[in-house]
Protein backbone atom coordinates (compact mmCIF):
# COMPACT_ATOMS: atom_id res chain seq x y z
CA UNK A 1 81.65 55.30 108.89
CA UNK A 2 77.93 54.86 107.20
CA UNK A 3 76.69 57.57 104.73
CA UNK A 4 73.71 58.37 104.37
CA UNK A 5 73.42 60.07 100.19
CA UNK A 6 69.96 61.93 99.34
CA UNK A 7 69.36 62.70 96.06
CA UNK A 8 66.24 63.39 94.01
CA UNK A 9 64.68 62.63 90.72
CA UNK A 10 62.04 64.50 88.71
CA UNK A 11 59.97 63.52 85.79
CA UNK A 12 57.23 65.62 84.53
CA UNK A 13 55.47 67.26 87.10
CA UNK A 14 56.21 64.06 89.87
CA UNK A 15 59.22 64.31 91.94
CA UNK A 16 60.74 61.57 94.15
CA UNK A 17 64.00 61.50 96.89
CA UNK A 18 65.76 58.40 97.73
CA UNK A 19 67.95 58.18 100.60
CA UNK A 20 71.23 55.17 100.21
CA UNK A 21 73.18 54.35 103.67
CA UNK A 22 76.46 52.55 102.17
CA UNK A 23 79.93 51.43 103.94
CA UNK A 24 82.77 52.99 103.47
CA UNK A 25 82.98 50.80 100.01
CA UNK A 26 79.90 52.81 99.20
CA UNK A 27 78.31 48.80 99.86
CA UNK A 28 74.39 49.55 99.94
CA UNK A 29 73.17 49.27 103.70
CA UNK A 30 69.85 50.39 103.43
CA UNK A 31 67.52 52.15 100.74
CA UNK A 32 64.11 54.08 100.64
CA UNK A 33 62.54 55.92 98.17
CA UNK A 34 59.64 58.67 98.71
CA UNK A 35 56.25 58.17 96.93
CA UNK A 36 55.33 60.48 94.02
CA UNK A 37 54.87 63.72 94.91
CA UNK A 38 52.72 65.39 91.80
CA UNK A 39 52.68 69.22 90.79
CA UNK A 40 50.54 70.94 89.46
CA UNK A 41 50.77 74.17 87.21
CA UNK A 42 49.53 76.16 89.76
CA UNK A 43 51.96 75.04 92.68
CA UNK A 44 54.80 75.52 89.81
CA UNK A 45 53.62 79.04 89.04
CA UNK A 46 53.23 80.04 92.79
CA UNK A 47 56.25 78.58 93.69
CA UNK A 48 58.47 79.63 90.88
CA UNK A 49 62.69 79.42 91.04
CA UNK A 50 62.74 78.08 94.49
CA UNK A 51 60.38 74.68 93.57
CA UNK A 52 62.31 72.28 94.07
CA UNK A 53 64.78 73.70 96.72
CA UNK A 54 61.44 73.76 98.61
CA UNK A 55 60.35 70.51 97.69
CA UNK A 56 63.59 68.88 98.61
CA UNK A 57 64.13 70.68 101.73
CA UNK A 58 60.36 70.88 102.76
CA UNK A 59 58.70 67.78 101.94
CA UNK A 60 61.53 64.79 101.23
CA UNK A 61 64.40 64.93 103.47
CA UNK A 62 64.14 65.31 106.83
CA UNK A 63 61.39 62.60 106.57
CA UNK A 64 62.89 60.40 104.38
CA UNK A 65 66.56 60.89 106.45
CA UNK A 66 63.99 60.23 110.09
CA UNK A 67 62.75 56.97 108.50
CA UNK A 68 65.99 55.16 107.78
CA UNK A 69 66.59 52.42 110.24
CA UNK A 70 69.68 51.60 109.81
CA UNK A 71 72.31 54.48 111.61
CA UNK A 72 74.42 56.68 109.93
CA UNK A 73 77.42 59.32 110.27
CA UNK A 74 77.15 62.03 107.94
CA UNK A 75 74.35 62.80 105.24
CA UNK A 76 76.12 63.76 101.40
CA UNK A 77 74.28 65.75 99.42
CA UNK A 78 74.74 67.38 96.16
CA UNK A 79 72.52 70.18 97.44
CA UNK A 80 73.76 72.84 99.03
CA UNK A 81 70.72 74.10 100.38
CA UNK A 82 69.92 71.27 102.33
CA UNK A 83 72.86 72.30 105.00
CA UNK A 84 70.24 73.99 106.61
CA UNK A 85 68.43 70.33 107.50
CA UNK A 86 71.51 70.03 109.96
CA UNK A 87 69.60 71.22 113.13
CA UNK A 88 66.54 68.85 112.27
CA UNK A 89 67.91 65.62 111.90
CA UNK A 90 71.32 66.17 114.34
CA UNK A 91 73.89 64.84 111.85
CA UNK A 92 76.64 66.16 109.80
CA UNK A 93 75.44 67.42 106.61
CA UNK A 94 77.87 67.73 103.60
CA UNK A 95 77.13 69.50 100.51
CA UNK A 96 79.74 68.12 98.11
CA UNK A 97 80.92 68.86 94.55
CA UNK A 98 83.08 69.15 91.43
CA UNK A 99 86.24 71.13 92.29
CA UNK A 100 86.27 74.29 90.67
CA UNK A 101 89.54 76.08 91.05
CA UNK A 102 87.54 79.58 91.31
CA UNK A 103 85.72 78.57 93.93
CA UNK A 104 86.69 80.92 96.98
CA UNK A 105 87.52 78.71 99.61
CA UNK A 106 86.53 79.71 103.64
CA UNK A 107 86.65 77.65 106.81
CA UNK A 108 83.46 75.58 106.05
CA UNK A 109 84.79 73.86 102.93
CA UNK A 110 87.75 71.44 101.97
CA UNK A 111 88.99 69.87 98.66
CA UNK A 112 88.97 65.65 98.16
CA UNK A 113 91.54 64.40 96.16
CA UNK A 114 91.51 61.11 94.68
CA UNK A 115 95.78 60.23 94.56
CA UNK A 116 95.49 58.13 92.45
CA UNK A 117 94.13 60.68 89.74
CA UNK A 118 91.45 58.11 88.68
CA UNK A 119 88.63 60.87 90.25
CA UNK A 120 88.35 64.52 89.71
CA UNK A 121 88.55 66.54 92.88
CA UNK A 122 85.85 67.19 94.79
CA UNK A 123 85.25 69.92 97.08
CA UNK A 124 83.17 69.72 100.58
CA UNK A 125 81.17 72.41 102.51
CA UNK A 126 79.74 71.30 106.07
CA UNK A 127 77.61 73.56 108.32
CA UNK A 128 78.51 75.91 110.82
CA UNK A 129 77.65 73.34 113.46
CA UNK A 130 80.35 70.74 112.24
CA UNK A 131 82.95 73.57 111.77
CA UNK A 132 85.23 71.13 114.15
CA UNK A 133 84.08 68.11 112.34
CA UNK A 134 85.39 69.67 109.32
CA UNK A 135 88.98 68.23 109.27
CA UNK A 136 88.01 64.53 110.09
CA UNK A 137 85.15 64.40 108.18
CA UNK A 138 87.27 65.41 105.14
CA UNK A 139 89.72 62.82 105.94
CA UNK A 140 87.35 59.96 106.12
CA UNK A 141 86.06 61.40 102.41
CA UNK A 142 89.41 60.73 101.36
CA UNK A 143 90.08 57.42 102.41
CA UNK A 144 86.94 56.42 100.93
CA UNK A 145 87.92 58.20 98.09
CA UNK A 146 91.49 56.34 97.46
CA UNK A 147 89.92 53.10 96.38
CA UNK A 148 86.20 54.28 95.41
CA UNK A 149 84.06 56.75 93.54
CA UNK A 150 82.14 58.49 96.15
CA UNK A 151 79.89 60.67 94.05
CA UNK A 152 78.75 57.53 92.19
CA UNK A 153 76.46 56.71 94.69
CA UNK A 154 73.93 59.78 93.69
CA UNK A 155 73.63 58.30 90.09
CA UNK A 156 72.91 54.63 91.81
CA UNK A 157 69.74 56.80 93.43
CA UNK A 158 68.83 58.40 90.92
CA UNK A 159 68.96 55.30 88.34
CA UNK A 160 66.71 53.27 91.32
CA UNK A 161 63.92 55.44 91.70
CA UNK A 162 63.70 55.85 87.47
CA UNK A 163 63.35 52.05 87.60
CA UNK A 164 60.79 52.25 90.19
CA UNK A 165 58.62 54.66 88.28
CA UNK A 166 58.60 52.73 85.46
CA UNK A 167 57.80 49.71 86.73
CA UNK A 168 54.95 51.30 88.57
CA UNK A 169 53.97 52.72 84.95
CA UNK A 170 54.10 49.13 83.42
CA UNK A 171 52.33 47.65 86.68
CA UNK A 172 49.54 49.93 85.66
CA UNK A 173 49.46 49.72 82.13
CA UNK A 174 49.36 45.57 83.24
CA UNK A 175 46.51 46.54 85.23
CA UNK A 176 44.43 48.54 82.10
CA UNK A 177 44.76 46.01 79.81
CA UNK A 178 43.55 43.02 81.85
């Protein structure tokens, strides 16, 4: 099984989404990044609470999911809004998370346990679409989840496209003082 993480970085007013495909060793398999998308005050102001559930629903995913090249199973996110991308790109989406014992559970969600105890649980909502996708999808999590951290791929994003902005920032500062 390939997975496909999304996750998303802001800075400022510029926001960027990276997409990682990795093995079931969470082994990189492919990686893009979006270009900087830049704010404004007035788009912030307009926009208000729902800005970047917009932004990463809107304008990064579904793109940056279409232009991968390498093929995938599933797509984990850590935002739940994005289950609604299901239809659009024809894959399992997964929202996942900490566990949180209060968390009412329903027929759309499962917990991941790593038996080992080295992970805290996790807990995994699919789309209505997947609803019979549920159970094995969840037990592929786990296996992957005996041996390796699967959430620690959204940090590897996230710590990628902070080095790419700043190297674009020193490639430019290189550039104004030649």
């Amino acid at each position: 099984m390939k997975i496909a993480y999304i996750n998303f970085y802001s800075y400022g007013n510029s926001y960027r989404a990276g997409a990682l495909i990795t093995d079931m060793s969470t082994k990189p398999v492919e990686f893009r990044v979006t270009s900087n998308l830049n704010i404004d005050k007035l788009q912030e102001i307009l926009y208000g609470e729902v800005l970047e559930e917009i932004l990463y629903r809107e304008r990064f995913t579904v793109q940056l999911l279409n232009s991968l090249q390498e093929d995938y199973d599933i797509v984990l996110t850590k935002e739940k809004n994005l289950l609604s991308i299901r239809k659009e790109i024809q894959k399992p989406v997964v929202h996942i998370q900490k566990y949180d014992p209060f968390m009412p559970e329903n027929r759309l969600s499962h917990k991941v346990v790593n038996i080992h105890d080295r992970f805290e649980p996790l807990y995994i909502t699919i789309s209505k679409e997947d609803e019979n996708k549920l159970v094995s999808i969840s037990h592929s999590l786990q296996e992957m989840y005996r041996n390796f951290n699967i959430m620690e791929p959204f940090e590897r994003i996230k710590n990628a496209i902070k080095y790419i902005m700043e190297s674009e920032i020193e490639n430019r500062a290189d550039i104004c003082i030649r």
